[in-house]
C-alpha atoms as a PDB file:
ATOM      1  CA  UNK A   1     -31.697  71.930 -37.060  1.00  0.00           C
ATOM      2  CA  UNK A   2     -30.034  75.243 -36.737  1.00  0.00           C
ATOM      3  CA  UNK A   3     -26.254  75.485 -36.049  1.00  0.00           C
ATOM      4  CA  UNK A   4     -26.123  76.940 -33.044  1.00  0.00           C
ATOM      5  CA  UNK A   5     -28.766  73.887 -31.437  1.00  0.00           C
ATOM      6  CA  UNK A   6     -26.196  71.063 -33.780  1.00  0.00           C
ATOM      7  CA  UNK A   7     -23.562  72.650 -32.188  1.00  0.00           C
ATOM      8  CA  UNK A   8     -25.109  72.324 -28.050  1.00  0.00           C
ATOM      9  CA  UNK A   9     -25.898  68.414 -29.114  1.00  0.00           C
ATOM     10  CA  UNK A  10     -22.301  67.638 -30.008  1.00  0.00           C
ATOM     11  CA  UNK A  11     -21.102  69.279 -26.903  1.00  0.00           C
ATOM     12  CA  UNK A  12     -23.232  67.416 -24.720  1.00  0.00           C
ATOM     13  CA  UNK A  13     -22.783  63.944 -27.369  1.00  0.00           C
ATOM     14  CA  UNK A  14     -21.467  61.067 -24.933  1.00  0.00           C
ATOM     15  CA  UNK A  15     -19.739  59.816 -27.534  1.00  0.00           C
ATOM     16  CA  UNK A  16     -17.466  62.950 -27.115  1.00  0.00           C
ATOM     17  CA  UNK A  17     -13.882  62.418 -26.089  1.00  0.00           C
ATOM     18  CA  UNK A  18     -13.464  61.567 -22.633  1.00  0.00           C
ATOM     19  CA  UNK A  19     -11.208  62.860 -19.857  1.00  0.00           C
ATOM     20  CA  UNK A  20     -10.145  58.976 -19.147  1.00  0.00           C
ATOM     21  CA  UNK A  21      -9.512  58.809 -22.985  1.00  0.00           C
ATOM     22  CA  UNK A  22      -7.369  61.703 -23.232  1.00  0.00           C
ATOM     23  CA  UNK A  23      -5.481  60.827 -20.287  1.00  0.00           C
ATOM     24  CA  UNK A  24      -4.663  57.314 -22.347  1.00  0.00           C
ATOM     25  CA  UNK A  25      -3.791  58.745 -25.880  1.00  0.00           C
ATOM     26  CA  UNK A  26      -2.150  62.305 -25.308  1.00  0.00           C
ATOM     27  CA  UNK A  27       0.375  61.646 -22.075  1.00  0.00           C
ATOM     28  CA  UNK A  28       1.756  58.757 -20.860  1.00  0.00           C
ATOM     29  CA  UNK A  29       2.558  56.546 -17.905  1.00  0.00           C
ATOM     30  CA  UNK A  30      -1.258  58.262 -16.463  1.00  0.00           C
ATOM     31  CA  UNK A  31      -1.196  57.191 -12.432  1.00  0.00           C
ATOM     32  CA  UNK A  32      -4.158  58.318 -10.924  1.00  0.00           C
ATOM     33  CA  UNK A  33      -4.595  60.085  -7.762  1.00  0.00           C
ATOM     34  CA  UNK A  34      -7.836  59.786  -5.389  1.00  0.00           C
ATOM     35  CA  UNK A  35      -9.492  61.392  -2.807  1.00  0.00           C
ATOM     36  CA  UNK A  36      -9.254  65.288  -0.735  1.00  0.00           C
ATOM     37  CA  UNK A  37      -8.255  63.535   1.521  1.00  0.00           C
ATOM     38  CA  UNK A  38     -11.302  65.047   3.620  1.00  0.00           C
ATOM     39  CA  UNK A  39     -14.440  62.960   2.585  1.00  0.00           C
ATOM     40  CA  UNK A  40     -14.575  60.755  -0.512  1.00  0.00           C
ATOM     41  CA  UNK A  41     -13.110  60.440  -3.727  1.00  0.00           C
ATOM     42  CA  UNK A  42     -15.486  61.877  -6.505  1.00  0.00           C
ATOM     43  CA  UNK A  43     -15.110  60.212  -9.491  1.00  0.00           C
ATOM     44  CA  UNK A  44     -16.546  63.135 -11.663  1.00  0.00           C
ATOM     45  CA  UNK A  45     -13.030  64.572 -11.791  1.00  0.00           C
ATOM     46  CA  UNK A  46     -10.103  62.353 -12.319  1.00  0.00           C
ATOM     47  CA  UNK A  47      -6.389  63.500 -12.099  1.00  0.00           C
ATOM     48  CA  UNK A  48      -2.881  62.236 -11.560  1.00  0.00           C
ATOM     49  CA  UNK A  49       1.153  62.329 -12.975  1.00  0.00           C
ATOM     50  CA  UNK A  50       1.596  61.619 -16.209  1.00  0.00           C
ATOM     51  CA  UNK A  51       4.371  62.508 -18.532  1.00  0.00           C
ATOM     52  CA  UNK A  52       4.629  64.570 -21.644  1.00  0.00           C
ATOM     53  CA  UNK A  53       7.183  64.414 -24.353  1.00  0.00           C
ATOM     54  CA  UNK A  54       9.231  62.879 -21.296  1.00  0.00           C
ATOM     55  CA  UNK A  55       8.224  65.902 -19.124  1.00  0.00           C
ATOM     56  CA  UNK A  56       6.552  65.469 -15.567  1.00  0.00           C
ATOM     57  CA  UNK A  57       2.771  67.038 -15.874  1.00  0.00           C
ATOM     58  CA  UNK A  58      -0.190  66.864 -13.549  1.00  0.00           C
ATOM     59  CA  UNK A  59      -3.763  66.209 -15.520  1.00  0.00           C
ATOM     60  CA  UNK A  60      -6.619  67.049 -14.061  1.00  0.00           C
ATOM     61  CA  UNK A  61     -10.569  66.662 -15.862  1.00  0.00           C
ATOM     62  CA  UNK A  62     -14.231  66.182 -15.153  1.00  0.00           C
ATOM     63  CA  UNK A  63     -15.326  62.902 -16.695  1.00  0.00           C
ATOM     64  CA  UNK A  64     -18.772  62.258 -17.472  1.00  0.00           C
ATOM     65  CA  UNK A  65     -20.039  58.860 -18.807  1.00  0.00           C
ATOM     66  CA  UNK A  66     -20.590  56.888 -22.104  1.00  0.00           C
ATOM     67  CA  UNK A  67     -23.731  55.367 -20.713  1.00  0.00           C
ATOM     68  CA  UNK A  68     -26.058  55.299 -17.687  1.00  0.00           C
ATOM     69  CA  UNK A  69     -24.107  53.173 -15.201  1.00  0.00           C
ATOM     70  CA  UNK A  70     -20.613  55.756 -15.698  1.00  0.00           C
ATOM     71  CA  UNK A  71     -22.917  58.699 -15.567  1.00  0.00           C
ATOM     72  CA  UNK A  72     -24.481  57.454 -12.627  1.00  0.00           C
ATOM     73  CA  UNK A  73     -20.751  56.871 -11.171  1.00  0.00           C
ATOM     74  CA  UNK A  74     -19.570  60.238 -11.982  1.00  0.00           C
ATOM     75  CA  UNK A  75     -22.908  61.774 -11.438  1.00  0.00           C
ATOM     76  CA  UNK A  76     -23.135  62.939 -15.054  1.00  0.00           C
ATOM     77  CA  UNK A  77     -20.370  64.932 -14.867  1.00  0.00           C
ATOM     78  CA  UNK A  78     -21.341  67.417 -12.338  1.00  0.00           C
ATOM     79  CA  UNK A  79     -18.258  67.739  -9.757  1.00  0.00           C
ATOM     80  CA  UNK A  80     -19.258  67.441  -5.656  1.00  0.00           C
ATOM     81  CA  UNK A  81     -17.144  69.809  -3.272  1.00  0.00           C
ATOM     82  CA  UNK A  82     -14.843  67.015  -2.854  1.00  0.00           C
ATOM     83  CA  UNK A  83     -14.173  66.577  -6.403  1.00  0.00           C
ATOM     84  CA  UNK A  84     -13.164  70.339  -6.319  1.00  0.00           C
ATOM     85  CA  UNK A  85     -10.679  69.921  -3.403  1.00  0.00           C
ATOM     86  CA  UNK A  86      -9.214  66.572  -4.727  1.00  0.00           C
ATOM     87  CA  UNK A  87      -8.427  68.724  -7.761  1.00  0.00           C
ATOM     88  CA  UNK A  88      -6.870  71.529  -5.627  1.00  0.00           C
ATOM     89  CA  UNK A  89      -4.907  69.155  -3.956  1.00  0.00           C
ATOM     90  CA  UNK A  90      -3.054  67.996  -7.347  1.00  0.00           C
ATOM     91  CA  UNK A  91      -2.758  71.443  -8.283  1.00  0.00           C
ATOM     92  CA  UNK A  92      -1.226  72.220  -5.137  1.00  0.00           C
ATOM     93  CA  UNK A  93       0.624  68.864  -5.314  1.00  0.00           C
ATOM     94  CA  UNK A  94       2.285  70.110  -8.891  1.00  0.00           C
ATOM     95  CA  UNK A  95       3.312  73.297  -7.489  1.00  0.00           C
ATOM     96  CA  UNK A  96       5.239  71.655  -4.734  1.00  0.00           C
ATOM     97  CA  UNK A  97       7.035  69.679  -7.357  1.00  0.00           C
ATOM     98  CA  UNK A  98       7.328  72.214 -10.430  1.00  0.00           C
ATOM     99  CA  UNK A  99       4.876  70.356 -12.667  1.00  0.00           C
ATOM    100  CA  UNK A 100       2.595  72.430 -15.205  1.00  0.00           C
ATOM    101  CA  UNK A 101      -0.972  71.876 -15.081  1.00  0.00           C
ATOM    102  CA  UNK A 102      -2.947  70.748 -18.011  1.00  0.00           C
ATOM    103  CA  UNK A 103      -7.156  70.808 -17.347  1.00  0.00           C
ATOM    104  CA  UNK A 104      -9.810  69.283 -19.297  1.00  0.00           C
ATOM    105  CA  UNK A 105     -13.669  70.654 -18.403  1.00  0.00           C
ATOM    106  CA  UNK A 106     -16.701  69.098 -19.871  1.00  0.00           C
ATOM    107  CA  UNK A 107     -19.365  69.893 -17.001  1.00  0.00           C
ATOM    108  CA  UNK A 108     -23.263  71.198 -17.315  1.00  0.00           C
ATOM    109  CA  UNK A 109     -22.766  72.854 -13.363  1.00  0.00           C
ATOM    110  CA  UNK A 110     -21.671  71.836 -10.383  1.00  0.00           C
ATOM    111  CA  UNK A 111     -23.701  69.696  -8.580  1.00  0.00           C
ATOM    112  CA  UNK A 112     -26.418  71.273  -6.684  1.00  0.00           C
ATOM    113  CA  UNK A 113     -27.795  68.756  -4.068  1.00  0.00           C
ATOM    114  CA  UNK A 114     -28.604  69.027  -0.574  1.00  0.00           C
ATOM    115  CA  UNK A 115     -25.472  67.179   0.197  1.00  0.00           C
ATOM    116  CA  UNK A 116     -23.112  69.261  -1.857  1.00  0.00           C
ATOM    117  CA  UNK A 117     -24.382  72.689  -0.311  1.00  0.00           C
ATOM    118  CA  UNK A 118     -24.278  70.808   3.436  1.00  0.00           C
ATOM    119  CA  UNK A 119     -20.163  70.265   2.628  1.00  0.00           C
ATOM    120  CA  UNK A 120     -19.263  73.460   1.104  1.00  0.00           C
ATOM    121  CA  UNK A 121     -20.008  73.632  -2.933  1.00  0.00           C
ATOM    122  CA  UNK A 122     -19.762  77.332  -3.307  1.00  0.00           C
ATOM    123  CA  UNK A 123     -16.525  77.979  -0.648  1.00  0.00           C
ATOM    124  CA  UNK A 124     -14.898  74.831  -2.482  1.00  0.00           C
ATOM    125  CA  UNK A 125     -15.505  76.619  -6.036  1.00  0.00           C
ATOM    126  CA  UNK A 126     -14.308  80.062  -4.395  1.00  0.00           C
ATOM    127  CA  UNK A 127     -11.071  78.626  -3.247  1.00  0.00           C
ATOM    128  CA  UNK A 128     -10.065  76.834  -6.324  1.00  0.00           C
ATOM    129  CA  UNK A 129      -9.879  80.037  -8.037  1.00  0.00           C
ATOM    130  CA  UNK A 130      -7.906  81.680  -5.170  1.00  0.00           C
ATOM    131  CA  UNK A 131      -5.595  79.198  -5.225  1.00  0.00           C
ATOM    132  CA  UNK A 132      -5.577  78.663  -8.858  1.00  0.00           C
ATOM    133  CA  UNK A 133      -4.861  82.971  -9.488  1.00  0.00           C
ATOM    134  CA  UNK A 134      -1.515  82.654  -7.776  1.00  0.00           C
ATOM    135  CA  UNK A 135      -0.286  79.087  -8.455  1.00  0.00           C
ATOM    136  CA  UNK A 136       3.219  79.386  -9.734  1.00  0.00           C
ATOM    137  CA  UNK A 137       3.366  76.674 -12.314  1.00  0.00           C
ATOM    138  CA  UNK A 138       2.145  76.879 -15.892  1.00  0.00           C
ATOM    139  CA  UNK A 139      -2.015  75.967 -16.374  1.00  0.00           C
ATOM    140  CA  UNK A 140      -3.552  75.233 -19.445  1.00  0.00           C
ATOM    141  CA  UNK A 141      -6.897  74.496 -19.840  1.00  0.00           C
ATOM    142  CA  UNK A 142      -9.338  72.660 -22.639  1.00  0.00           C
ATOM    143  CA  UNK A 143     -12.795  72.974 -22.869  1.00  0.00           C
ATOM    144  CA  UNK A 144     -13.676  69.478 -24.373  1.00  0.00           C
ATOM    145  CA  UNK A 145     -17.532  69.701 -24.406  1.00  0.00           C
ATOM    146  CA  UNK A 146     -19.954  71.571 -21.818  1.00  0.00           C
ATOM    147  CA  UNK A 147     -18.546  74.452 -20.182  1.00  0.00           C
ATOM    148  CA  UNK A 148     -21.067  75.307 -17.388  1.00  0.00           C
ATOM    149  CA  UNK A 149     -21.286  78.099 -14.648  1.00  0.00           C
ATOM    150  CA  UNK A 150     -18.562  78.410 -11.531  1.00  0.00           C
ATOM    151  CA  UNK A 151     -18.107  74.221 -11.675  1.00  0.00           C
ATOM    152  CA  UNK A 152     -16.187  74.712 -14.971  1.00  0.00           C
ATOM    153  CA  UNK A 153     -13.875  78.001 -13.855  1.00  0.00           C
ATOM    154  CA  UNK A 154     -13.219  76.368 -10.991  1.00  0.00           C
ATOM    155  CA  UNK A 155     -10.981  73.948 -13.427  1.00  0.00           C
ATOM    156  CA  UNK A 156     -10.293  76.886 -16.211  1.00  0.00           C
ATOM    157  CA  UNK A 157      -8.430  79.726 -14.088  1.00  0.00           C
ATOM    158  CA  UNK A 158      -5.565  79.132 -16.015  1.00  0.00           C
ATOM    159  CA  UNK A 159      -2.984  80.949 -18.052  1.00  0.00           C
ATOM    160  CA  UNK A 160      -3.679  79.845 -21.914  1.00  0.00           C
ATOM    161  CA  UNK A 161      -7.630  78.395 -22.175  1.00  0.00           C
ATOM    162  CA  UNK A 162      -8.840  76.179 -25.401  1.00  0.00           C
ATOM    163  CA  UNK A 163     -11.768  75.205 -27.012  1.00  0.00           C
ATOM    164  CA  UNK A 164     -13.209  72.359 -29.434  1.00  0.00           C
ATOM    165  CA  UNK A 165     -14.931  73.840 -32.351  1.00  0.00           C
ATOM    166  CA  UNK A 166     -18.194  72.245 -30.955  1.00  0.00           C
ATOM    167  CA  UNK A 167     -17.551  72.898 -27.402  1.00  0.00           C
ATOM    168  CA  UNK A 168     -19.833  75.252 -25.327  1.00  0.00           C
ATOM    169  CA  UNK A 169     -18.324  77.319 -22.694  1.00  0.00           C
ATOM    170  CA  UNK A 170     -21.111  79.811 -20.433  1.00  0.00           C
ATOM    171  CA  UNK A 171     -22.097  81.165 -16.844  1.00  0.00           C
ATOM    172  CA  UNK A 172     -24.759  78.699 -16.983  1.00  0.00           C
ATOM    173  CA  UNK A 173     -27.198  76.524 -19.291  1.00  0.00           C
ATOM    174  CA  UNK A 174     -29.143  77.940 -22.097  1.00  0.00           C
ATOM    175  CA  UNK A 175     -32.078  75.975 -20.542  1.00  0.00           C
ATOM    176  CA  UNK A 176     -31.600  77.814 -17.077  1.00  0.00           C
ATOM    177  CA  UNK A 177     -31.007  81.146 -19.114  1.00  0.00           C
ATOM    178  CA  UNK A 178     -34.176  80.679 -21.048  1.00  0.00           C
ATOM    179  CA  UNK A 179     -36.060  79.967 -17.673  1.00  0.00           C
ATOM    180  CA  UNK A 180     -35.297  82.979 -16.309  1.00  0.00           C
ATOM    181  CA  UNK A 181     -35.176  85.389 -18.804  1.00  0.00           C
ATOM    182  CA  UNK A 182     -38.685  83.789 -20.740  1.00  0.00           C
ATOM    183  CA  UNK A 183     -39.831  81.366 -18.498  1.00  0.00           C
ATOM    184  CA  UNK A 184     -39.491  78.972 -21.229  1.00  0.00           C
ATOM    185  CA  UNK A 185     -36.694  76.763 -21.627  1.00  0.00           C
ATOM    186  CA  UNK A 186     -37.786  75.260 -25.212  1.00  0.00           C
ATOM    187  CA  UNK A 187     -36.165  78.891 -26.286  1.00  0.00           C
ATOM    188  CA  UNK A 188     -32.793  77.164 -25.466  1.00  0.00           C
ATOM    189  CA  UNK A 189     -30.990  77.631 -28.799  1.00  0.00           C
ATOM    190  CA  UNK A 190     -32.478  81.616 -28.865  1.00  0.00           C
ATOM    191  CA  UNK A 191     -30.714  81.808 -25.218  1.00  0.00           C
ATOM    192  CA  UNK A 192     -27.951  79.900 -26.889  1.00  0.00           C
ATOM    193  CA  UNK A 193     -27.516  82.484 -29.687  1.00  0.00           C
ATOM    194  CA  UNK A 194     -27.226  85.813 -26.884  1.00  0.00           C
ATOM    195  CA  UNK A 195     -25.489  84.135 -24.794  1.00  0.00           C
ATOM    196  CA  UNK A 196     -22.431  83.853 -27.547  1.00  0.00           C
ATOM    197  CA  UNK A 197     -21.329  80.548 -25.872  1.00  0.00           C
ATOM    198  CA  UNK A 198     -19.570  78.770 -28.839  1.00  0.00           C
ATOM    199  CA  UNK A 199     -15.792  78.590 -29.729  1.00  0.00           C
ATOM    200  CA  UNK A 200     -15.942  81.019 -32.141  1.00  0.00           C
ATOM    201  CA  UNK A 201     -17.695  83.856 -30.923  1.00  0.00           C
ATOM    202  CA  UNK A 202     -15.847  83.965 -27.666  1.00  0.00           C
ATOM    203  CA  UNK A 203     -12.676  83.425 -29.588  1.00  0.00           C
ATOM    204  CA  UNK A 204     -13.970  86.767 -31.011  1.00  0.00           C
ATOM    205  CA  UNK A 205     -14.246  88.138 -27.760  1.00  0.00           C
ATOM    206  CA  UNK A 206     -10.965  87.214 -26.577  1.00  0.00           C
ATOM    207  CA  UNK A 207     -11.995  84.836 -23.881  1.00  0.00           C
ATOM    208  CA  UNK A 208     -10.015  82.078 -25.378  1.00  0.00           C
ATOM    209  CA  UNK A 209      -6.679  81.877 -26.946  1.00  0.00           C
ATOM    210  CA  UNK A 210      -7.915  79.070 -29.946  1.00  0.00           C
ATOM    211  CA  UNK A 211     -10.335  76.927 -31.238  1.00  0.00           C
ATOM    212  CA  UNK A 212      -9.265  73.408 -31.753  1.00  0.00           C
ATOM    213  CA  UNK A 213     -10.312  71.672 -34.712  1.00  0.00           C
ATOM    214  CA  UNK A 214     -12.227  67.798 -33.949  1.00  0.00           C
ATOM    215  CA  UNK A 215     -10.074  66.046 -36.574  1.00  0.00           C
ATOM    216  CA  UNK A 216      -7.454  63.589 -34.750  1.00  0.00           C
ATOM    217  CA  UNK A 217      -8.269  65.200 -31.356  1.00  0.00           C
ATOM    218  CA  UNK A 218      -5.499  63.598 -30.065  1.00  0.00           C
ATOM    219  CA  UNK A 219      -2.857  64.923 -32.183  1.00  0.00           C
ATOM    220  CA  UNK A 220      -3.903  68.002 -32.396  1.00  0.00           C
ATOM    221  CA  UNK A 221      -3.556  68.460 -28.040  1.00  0.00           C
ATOM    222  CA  UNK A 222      -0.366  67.032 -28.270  1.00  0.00           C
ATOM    223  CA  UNK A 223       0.548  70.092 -31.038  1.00  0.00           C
ATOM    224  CA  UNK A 224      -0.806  72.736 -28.813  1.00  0.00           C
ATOM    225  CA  UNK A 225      -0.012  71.349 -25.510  1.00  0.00           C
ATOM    226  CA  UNK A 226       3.747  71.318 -26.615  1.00  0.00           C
ATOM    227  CA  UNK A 227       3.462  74.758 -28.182  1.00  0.00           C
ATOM    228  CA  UNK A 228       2.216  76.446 -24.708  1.00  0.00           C
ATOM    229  CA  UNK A 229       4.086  75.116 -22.553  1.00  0.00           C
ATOM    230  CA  UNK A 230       7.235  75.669 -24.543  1.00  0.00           C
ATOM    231  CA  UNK A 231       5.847  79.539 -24.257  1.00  0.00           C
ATOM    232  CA  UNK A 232       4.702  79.353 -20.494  1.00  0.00           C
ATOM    233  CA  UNK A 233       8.194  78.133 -19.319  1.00  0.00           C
ATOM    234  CA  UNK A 234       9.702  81.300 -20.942  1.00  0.00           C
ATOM    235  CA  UNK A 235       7.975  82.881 -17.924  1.00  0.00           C
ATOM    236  CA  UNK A 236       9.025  83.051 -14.235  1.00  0.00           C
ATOM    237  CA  UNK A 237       6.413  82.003 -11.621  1.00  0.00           C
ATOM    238  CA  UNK A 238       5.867  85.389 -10.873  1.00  0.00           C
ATOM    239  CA  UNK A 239       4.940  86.561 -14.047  1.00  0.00           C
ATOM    240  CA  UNK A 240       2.707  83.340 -14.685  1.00  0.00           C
ATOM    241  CA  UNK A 241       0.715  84.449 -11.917  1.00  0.00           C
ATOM    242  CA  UNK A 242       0.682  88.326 -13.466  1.00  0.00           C
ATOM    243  CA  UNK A 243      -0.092  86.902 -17.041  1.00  0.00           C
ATOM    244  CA  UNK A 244      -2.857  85.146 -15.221  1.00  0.00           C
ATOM    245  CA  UNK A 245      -4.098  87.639 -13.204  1.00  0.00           C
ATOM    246  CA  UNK A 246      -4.220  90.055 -15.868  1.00  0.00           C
ATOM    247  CA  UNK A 247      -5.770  87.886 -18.413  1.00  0.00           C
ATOM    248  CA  UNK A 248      -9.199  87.998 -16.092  1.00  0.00           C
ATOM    249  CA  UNK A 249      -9.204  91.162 -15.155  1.00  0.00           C
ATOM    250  CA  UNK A 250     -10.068  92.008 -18.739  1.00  0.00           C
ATOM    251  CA  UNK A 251     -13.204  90.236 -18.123  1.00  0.00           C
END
C-alpha cells in the first residue's frame, strides 16, 4: 500500500477520534445545543458550551459514526443545510457572549440529496463563510479526518486551522477528482498525490498553521488549543476579523 492511499484509509478509519469524544476528553461541562431553529436538528454536526481551562468556549464538529446505525443517524457525516445553520447559530450565539470558537471537521461533502438542494445547501454553505469572515471572536479550527469540498470550509473559516498527521483536507474527493479528470476513480491515490491533500504538503503550502501529531490526541489539543487562544486574545475583534480576512485572501 502506498503512503499516500495508508494515509486516505486512516482519515476515513471510523475508529478515528470522534467529535462526541473530543467534546468528552478535551473541555468540560459539554451541554449540547440542538436545532436552527428553522427545520430539524441534524445530528451530523453537534455543538454546545463547554469550558476550557475554566474559560467559556463554544464547540462546534461534524460527527460521523463508529458503525452503521450512528452513520445512518448522522448520515455518515455529511452535514444537511440545517446542520450548517444550527452551527451558525452557535457561532453567532458565542459572539453575542464573547466566547472563542473551537471547530472540529471530519466530512467527505456536504450532503447532496434532493432534499438538501430543495432547503438551501449551497446559500447555507455561502452564508456560513460570510458570517464566519467577520465574526469578532477568536476561531480555531481542526481537521480531525476527511476534509471535503465547501461542507468542510463552511466549519474551517477560521483564524488559526490544524491538521492530524493523517488527516485529508481538499475541494473535493480524490474519487470525484479521478472521475472527472480520467474517468476512472480506481486512480484515487494518483488524484490523491496532485491534489497535495495531506497535512504535510499543505503545511508546505501555508494553508495550515500545524500538523498535529496522533499520539495522546487529547493532550496534544488541549496544548495547542491553550497556546492559540492565549495568542488570539492578544488581538482586538477587529483585527481578528483582518487576520482572518487576510489569511484567505492569500489563497
Amino acid at each position: 500500500m502506498s503512503e499516500i492511499a495508508d494515509i486516505l484509509n486512516k482519515a476515513r478509519d471510523t475508529k478515528r477520534i470522534s467529535m462526541r469524544e473530543i467534546a468528552s476528553q478535551v473541555f468540560d461541562d459539554f451541554f449540547e445545543l440542538h436545532g436552527d431553529r428553522q427545520f430539524m436538528d441534524d445530528q451530523s454536526v453537534v455543538g454546545g458550551l463547554a469550558t476550557f481551562e475554566g474559560r467559556p468556549v463554544s464547540i462546534i464538529g461534524i460527527q460521523k459514526g463508529k458503525d452503521l446505525q450512528e452513520n445512518l443517524k448522522t448520515n455518515f457525516g455529511q452535514p444537511s443545510p440545517n446542520g450548517y445553520r444550527k452551527a451558525l447559530r452557535l457561532m453567532k450565539e458565542a459572539e453575542k457572549f464573547h466566547r472563542p470558537v473551537i471547530t472540529f471537521v471530519n466530512t467527505a461533502g456536504a450532503y447532496p440529496g434532493v432534499g438538501a438542494e430543495e432547503r438551501g445547501q449551497g446559500e447555507a454553505i455561502a452564508r456560513n463563510l460570510l458570517e464566519m469572515s467577520d465574526l469578532k471572536v477568536p476561531i480555531i479550527t481542526v481537521i480531525i479526518g476527511e476534509g471535503g469540498s465547501g461542507g468542510a470550509l463552511a466549519l474551517a473559516f477560521a483564524n488559526r486551522v490544524y491538521m492530524l498527521e493523517n488527516a485529508v483536507y481538499s475541494v473535493l474527493s480524490p474519487e470525484g477528482f479521478a472521475t472527472i479528470l480520467w474517468k476512472d476513480p480506481s486512480r484515487r491515490d494518483e488524484a490523491a498525490e496532485l491534489m497535495k491533500m495531506t497535512a504535510d504538503k499543505l503545511l508546505e503550502m501555508g494553508v495550515i498553521d500545524e500538523v498535529i501529531s496522533e499520539q495522546n490526541i487529547p493532550g496534544q489539543l488541549k496544548r495547542l488549543i491553550a497556546q492559540e487562544l492565549a495568542s488570539l486574545d492578544t488581538l482586538s475583534p477587529d483585527e481578528l476579523v483582518e487576520q482572518r480576512y487576510a489569511r484567505f485572501r492569500r489563497y
